[in-house]
PDB file of N, CA and C in Angstrom:
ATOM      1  N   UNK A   1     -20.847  -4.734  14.686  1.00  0.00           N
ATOM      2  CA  UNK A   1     -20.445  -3.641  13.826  1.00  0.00           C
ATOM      3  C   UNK A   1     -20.991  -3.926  12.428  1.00  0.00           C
ATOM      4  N   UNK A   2     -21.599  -3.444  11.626  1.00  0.00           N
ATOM      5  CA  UNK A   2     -22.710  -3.171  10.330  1.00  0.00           C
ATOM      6  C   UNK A   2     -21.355  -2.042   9.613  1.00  0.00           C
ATOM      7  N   UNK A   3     -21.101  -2.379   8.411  1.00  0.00           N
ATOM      8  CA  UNK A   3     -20.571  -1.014   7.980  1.00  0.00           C
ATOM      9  C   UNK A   3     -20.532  -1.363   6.328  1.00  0.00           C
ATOM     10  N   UNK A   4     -20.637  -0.400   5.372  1.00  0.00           N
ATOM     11  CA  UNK A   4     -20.805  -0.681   3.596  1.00  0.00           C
ATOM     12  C   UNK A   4     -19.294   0.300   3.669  1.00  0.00           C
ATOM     13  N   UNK A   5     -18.664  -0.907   2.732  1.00  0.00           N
ATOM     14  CA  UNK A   5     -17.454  -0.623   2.206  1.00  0.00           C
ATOM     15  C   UNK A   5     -17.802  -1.070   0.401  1.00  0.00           C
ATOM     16  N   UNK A   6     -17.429  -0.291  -0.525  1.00  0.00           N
ATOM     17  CA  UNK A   6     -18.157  -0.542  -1.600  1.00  0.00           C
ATOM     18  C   UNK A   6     -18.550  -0.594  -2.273  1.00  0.00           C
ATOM     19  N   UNK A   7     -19.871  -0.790  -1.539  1.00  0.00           N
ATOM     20  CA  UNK A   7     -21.489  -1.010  -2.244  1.00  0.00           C
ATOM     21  C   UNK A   7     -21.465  -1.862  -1.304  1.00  0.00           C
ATOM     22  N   UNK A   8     -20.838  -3.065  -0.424  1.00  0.00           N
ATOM     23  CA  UNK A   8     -21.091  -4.555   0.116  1.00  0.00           C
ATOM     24  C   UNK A   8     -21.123  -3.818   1.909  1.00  0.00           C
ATOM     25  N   UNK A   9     -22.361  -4.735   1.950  1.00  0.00           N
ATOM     26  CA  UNK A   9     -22.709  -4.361   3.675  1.00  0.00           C
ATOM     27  C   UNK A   9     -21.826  -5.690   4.488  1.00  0.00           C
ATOM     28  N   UNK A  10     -20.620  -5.254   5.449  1.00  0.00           N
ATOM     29  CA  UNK A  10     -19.963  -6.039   6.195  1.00  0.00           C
ATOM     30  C   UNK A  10     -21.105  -5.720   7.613  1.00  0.00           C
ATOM     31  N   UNK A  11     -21.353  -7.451   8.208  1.00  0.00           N
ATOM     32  CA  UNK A  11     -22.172  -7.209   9.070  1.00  0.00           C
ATOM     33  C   UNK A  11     -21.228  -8.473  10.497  1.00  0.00           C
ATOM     34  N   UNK A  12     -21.274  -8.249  11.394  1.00  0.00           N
ATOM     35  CA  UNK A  12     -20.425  -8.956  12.568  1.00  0.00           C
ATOM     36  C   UNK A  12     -21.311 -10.080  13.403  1.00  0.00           C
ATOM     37  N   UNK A  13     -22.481  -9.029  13.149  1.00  0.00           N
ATOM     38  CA  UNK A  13     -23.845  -9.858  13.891  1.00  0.00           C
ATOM     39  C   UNK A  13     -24.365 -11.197  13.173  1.00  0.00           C
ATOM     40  N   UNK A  14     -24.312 -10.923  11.796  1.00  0.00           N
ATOM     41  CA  UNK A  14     -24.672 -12.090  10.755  1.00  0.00           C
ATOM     42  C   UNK A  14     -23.863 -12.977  10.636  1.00  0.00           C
ATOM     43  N   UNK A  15     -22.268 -12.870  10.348  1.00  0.00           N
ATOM     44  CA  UNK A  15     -21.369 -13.342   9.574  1.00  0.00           C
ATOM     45  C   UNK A  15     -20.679 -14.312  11.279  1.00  0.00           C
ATOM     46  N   UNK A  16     -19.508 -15.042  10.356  1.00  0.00           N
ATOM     47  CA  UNK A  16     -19.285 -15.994  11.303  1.00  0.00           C
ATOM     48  C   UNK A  16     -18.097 -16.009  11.745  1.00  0.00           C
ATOM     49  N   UNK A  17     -17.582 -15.444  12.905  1.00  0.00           N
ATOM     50  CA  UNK A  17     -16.516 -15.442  13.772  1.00  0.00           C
ATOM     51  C   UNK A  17     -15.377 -16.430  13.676  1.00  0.00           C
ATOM     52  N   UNK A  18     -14.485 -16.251  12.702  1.00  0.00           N
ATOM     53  CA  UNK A  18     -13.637 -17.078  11.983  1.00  0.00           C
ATOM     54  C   UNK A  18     -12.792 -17.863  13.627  1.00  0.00           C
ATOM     55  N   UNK A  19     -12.105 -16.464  14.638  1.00  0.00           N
ATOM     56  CA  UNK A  19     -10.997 -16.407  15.388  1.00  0.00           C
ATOM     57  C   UNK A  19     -10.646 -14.918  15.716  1.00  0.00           C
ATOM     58  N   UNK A  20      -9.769 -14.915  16.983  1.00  0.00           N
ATOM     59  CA  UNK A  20      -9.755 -14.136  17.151  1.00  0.00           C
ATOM     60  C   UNK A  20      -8.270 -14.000  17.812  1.00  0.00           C
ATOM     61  N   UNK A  21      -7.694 -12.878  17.809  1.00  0.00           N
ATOM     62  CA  UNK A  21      -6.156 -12.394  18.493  1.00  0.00           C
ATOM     63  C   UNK A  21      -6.434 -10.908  19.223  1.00  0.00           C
ATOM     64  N   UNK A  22      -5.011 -11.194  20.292  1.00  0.00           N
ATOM     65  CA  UNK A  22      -4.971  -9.671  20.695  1.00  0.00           C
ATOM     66  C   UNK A  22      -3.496  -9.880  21.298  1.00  0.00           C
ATOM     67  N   UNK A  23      -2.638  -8.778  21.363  1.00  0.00           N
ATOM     68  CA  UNK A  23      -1.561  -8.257  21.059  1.00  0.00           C
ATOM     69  C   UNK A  23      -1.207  -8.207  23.031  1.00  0.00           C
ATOM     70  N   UNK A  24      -2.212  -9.346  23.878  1.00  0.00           N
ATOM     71  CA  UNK A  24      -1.746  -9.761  24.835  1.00  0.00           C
ATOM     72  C   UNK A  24      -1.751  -8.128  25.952  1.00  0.00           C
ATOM     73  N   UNK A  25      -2.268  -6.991  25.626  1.00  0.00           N
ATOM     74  CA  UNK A  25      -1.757  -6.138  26.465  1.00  0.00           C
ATOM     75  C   UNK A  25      -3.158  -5.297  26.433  1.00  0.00           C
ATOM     76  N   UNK A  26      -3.917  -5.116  27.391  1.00  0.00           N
ATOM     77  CA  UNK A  26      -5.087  -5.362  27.863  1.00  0.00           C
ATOM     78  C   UNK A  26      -5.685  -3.955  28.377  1.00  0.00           C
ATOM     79  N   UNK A  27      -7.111  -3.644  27.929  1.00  0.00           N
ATOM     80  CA  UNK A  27      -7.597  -2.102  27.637  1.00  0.00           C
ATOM     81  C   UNK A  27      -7.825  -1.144  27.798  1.00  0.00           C
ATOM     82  N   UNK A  28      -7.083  -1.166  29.428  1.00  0.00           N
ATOM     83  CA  UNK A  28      -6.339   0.426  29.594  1.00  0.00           C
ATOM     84  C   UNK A  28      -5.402   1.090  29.345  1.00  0.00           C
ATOM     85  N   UNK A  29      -4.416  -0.027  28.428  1.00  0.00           N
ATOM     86  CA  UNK A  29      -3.119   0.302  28.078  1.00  0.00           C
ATOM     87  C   UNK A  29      -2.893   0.957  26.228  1.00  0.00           C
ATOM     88  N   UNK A  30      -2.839   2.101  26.824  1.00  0.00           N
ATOM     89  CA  UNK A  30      -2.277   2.590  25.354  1.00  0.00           C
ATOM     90  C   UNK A  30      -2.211   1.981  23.806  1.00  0.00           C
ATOM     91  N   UNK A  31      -1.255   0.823  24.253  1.00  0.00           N
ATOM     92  CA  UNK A  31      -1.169   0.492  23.171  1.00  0.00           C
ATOM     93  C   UNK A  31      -1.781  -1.224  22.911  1.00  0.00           C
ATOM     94  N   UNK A  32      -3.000  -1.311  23.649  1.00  0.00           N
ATOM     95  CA  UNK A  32      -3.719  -2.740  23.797  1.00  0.00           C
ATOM     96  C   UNK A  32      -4.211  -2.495  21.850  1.00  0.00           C
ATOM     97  N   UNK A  33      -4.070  -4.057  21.112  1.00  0.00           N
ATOM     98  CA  UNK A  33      -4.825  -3.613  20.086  1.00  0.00           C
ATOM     99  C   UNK A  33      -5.812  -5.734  19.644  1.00  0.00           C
ATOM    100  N   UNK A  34      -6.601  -5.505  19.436  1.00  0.00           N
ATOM    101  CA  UNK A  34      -7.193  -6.749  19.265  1.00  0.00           C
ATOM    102  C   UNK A  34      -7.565  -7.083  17.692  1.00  0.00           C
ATOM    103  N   UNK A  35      -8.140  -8.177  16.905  1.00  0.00           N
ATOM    104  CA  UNK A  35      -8.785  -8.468  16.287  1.00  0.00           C
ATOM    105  C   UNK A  35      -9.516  -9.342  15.637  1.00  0.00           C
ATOM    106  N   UNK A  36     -10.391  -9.525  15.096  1.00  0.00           N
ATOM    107  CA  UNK A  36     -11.190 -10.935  15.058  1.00  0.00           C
ATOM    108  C   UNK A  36     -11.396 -10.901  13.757  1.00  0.00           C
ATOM    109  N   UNK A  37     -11.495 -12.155  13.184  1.00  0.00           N
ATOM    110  CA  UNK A  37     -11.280 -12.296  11.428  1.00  0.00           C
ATOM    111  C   UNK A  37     -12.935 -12.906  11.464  1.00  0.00           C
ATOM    112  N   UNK A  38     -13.953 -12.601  10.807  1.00  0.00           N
ATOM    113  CA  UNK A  38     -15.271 -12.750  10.720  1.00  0.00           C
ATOM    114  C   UNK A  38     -15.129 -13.360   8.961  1.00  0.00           C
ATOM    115  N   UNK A  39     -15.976 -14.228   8.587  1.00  0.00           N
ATOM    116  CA  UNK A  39     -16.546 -15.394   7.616  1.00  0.00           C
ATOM    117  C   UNK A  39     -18.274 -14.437   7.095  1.00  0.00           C
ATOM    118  N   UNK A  40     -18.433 -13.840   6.048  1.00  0.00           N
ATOM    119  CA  UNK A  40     -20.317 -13.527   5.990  1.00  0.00           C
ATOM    120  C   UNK A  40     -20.792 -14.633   5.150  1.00  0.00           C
ATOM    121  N   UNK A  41     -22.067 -14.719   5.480  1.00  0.00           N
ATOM    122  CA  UNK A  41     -22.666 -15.471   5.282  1.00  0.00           C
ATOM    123  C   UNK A  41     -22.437 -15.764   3.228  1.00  0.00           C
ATOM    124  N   UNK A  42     -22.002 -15.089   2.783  1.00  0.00           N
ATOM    125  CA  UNK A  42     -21.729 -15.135   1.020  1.00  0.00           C
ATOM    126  C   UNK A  42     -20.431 -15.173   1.064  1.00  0.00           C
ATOM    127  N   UNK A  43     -19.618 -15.513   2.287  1.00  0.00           N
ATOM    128  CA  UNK A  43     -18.298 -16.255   1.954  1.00  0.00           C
ATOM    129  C   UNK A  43     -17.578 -14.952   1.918  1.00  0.00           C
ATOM    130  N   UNK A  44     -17.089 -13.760   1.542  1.00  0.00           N
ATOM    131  CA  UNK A  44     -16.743 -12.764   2.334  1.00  0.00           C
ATOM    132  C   UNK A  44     -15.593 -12.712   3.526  1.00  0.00           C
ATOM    133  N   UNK A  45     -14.566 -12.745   3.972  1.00  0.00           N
ATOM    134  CA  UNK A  45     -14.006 -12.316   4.713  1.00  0.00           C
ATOM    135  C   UNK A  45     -13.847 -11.472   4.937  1.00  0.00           C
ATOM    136  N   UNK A  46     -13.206 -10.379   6.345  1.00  0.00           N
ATOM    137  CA  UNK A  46     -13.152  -9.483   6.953  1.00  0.00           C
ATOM    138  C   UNK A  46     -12.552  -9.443   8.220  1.00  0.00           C
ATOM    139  N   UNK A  47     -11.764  -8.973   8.142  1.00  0.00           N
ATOM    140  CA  UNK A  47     -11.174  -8.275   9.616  1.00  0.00           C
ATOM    141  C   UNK A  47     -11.782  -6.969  10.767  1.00  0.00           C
ATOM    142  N   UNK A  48     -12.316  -7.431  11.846  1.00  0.00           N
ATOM    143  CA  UNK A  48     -12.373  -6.283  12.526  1.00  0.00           C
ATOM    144  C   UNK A  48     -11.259  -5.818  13.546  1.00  0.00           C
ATOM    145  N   UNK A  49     -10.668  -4.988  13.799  1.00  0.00           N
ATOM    146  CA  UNK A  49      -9.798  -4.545  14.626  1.00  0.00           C
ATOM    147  C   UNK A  49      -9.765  -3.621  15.659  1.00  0.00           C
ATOM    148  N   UNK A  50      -9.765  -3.318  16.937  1.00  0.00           N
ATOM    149  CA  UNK A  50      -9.386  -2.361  17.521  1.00  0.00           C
ATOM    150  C   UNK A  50      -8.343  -2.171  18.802  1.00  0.00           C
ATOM    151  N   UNK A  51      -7.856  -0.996  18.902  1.00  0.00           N
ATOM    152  CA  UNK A  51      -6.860  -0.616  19.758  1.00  0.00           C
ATOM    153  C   UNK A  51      -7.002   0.660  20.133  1.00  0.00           C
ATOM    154  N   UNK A  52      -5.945   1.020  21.355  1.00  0.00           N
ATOM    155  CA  UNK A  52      -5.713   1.910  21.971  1.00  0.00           C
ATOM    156  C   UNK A  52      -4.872   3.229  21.280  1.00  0.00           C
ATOM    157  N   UNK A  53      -4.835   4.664  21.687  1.00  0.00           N
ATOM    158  CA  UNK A  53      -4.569   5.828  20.969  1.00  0.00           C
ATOM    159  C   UNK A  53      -2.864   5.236  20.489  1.00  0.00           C
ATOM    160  N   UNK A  54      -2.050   4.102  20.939  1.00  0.00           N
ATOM    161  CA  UNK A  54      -0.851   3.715  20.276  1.00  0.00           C
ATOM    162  C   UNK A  54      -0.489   2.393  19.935  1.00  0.00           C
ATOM    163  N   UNK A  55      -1.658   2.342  18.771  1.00  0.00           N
ATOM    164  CA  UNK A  55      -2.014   0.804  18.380  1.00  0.00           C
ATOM    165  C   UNK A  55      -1.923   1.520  16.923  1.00  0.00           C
ATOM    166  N   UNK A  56      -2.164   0.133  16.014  1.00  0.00           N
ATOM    167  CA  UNK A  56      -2.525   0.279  14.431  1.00  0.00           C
ATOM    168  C   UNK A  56      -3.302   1.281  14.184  1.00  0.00           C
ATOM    169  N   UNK A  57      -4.417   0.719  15.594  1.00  0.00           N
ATOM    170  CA  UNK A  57      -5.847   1.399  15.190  1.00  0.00           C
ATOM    171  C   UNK A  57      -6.149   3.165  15.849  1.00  0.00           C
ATOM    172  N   UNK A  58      -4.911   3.553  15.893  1.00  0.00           N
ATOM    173  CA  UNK A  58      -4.854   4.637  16.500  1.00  0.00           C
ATOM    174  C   UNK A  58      -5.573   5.507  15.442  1.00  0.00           C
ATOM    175  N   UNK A  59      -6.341   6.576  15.750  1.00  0.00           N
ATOM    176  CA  UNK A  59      -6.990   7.688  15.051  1.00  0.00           C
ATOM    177  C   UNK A  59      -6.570   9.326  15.272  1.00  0.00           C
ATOM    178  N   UNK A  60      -6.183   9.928  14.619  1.00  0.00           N
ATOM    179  CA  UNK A  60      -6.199  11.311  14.920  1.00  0.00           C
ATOM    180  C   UNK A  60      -7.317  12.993  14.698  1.00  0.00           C
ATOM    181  N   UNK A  61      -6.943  13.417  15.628  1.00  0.00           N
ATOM    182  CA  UNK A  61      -8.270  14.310  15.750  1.00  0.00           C
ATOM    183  C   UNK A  61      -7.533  15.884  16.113  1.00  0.00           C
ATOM    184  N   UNK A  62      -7.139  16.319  15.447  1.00  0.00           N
ATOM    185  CA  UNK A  62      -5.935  17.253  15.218  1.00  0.00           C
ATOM    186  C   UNK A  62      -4.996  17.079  16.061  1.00  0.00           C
ATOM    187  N   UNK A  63      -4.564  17.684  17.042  1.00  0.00           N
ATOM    188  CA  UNK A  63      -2.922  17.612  17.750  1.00  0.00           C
ATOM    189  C   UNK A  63      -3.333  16.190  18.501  1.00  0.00           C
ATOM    190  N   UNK A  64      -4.721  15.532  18.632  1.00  0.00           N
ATOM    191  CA  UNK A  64      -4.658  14.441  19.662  1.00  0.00           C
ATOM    192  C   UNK A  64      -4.734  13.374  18.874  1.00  0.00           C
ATOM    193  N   UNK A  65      -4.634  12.213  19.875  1.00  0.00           N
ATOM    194  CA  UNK A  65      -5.164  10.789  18.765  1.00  0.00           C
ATOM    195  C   UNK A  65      -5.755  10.127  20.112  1.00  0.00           C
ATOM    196  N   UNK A  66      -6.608   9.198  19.535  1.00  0.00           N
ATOM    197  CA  UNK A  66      -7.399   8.466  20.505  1.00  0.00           C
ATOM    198  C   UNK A  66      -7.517   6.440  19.776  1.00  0.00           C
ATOM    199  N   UNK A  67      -7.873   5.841  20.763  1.00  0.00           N
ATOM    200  CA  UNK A  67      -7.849   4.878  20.043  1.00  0.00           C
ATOM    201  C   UNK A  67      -9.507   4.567  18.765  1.00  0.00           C
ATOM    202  N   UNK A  68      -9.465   3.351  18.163  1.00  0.00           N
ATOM    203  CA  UNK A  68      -9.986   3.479  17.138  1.00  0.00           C
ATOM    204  C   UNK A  68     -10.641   2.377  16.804  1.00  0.00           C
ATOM    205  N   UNK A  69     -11.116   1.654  15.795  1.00  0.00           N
ATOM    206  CA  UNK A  69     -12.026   0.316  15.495  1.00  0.00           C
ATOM    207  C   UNK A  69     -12.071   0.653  13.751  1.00  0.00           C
ATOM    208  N   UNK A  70     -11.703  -0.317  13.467  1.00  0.00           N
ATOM    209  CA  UNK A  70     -11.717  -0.476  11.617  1.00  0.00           C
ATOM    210  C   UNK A  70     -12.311  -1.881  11.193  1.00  0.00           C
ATOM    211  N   UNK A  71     -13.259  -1.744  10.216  1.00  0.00           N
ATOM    212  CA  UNK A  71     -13.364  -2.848   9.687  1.00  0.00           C
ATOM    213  C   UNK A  71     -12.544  -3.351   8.533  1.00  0.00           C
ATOM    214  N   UNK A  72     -11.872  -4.269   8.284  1.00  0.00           N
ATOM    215  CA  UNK A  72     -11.055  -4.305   6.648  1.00  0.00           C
ATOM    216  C   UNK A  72     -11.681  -5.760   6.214  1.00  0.00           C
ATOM    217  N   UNK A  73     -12.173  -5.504   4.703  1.00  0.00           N
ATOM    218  CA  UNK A  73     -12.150  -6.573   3.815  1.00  0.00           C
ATOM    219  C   UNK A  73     -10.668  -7.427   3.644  1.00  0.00           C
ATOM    220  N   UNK A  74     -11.665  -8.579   3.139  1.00  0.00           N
ATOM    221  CA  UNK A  74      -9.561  -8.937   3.191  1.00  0.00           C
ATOM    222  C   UNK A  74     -10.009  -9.997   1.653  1.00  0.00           C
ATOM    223  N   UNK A  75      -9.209 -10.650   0.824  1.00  0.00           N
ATOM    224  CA  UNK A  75      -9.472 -11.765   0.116  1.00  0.00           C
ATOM    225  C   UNK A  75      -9.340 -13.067   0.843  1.00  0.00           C
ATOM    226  N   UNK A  76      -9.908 -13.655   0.170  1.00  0.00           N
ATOM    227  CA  UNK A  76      -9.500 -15.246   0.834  1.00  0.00           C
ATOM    228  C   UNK A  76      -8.255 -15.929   1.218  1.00  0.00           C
ATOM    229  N   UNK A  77      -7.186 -15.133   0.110  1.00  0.00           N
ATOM    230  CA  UNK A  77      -5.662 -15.260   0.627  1.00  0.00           C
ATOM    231  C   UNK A  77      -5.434 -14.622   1.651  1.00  0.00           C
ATOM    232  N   UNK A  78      -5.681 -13.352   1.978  1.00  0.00           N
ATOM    233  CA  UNK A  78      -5.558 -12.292   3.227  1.00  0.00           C
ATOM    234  C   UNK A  78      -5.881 -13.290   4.048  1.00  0.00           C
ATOM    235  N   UNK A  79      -7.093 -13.570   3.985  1.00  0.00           N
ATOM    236  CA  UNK A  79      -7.541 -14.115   5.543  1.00  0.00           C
ATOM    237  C   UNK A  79      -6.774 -15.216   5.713  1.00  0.00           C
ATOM    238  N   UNK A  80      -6.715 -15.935   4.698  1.00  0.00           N
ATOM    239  CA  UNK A  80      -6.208 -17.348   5.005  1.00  0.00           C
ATOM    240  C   UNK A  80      -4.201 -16.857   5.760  1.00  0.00           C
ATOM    241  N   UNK A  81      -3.775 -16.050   5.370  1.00  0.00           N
ATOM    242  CA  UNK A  81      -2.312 -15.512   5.443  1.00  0.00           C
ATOM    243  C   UNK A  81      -2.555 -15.183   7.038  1.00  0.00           C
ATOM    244  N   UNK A  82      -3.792 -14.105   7.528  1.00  0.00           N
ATOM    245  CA  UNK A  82      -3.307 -13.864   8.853  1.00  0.00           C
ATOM    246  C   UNK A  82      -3.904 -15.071   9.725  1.00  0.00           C
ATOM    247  N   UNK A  83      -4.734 -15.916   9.529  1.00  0.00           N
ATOM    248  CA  UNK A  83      -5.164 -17.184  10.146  1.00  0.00           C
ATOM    249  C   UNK A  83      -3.978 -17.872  10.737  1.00  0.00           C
ATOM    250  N   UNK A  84      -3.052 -18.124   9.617  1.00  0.00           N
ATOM    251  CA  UNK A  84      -1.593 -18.505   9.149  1.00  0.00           C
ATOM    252  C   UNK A  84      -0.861 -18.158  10.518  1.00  0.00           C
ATOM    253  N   UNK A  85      -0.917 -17.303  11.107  1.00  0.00           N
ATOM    254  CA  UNK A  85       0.226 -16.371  12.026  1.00  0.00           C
ATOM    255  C   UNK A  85      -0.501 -15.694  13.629  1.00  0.00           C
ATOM    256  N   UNK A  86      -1.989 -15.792  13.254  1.00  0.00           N
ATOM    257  CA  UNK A  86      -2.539 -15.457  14.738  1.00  0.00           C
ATOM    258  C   UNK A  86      -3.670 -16.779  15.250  1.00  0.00           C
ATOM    259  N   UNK A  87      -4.043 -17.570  14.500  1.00  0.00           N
ATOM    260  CA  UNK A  87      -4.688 -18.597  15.199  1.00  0.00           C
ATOM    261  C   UNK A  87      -4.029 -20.231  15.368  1.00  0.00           C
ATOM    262  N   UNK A  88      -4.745 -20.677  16.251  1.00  0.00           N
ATOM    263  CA  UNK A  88      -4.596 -22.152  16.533  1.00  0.00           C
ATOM    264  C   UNK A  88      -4.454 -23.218  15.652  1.00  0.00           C
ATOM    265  N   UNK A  89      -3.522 -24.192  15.326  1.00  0.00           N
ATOM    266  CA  UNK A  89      -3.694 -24.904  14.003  1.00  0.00           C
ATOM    267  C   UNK A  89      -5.362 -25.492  14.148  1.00  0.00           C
ATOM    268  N   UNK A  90      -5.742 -25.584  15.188  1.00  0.00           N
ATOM    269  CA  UNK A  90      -6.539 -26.073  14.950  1.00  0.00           C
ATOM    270  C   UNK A  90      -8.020 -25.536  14.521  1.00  0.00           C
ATOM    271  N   UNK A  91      -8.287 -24.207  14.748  1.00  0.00           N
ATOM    272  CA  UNK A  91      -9.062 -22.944  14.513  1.00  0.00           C
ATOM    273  C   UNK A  91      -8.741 -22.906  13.074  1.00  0.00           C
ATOM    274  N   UNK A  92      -7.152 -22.991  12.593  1.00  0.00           N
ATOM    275  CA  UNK A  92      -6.863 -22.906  11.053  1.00  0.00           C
ATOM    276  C   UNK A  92      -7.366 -23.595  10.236  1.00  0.00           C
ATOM    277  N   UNK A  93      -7.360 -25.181  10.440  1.00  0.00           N
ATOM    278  CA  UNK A  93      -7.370 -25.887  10.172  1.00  0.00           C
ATOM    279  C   UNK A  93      -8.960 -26.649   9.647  1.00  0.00           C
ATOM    280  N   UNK A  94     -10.150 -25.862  10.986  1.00  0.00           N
ATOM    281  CA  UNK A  94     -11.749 -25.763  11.086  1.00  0.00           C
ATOM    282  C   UNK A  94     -12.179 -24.582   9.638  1.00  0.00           C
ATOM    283  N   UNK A  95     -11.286 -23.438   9.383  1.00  0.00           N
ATOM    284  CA  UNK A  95     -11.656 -22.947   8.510  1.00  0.00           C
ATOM    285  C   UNK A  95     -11.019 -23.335   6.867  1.00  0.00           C
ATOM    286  N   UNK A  96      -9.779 -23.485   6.952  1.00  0.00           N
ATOM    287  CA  UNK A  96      -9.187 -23.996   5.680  1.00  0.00           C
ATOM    288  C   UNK A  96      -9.014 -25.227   5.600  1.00  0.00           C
ATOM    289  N   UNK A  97      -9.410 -25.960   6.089  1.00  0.00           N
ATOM    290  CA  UNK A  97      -9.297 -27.432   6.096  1.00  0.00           C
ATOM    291  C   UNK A  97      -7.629 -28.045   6.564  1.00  0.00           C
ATOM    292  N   UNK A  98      -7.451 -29.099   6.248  1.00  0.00           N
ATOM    293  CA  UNK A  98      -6.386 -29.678   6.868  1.00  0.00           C
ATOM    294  C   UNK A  98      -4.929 -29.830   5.968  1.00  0.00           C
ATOM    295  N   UNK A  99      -4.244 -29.313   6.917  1.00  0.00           N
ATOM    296  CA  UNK A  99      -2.981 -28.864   5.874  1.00  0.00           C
ATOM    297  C   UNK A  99      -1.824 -29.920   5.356  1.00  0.00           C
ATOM    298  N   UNK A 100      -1.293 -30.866   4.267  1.00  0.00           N
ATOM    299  CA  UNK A 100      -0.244 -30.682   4.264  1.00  0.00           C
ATOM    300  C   UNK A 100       0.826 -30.809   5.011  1.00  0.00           C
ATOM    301  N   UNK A 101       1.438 -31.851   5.533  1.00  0.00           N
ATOM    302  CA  UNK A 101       2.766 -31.633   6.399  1.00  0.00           C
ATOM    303  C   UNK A 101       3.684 -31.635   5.902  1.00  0.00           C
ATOM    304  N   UNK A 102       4.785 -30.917   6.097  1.00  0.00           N
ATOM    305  CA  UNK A 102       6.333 -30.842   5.613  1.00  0.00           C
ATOM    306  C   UNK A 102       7.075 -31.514   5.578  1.00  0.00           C
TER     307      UNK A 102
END
């Protein structure tokens, strides 16, 4: 997915596949919704997302809705926050380095 949010070209093909989640419910189902947190090559984060017509990524198209695909910028806190809550410490840990124990 290539898309200018902007002025800045978010590219999926270039940039580097931080991790990825999905909401466990799989893509004939309504409300299946996935997403993968992508790294660009100028440091850049970004979220891509998609789901089914009763997901986040739901879209509407007058009385109907169908499912959908969004790209979102995020800051370095963003990303680092949903890393936080949908990936592996150890996936976390490859991108933000090593955390801190309590």
């Amino acid at each position: 997915m290539k898309k200018v949010i902007n002025g800045r070209v978010y590219n999926t093909e270039t940039s580097k596949r931080v991790g990825s989640w999905n909401n466990g419910i799989y893509g004939n189902d309504f409300r299946s919704c996935e997403e993968s947190l992508y790294k660009s090559t100028k440091g850049t984060y970004f979220l891509v997302g998609e789901g089914g017509p009763m997901s986040k990524y739901s879209v509407t198209h007058g009385n109907e809705t169908s499912g959908g695909r969004e790209l979102i910028p995020m800051t370095a806190a963003e990303a680092q926050e949903w890393a936080e809550v949908h990936l592996t410490i150890n996936k976390y840990e490859a991108e933000f380095g090593e955390q801190e124990e309590a």
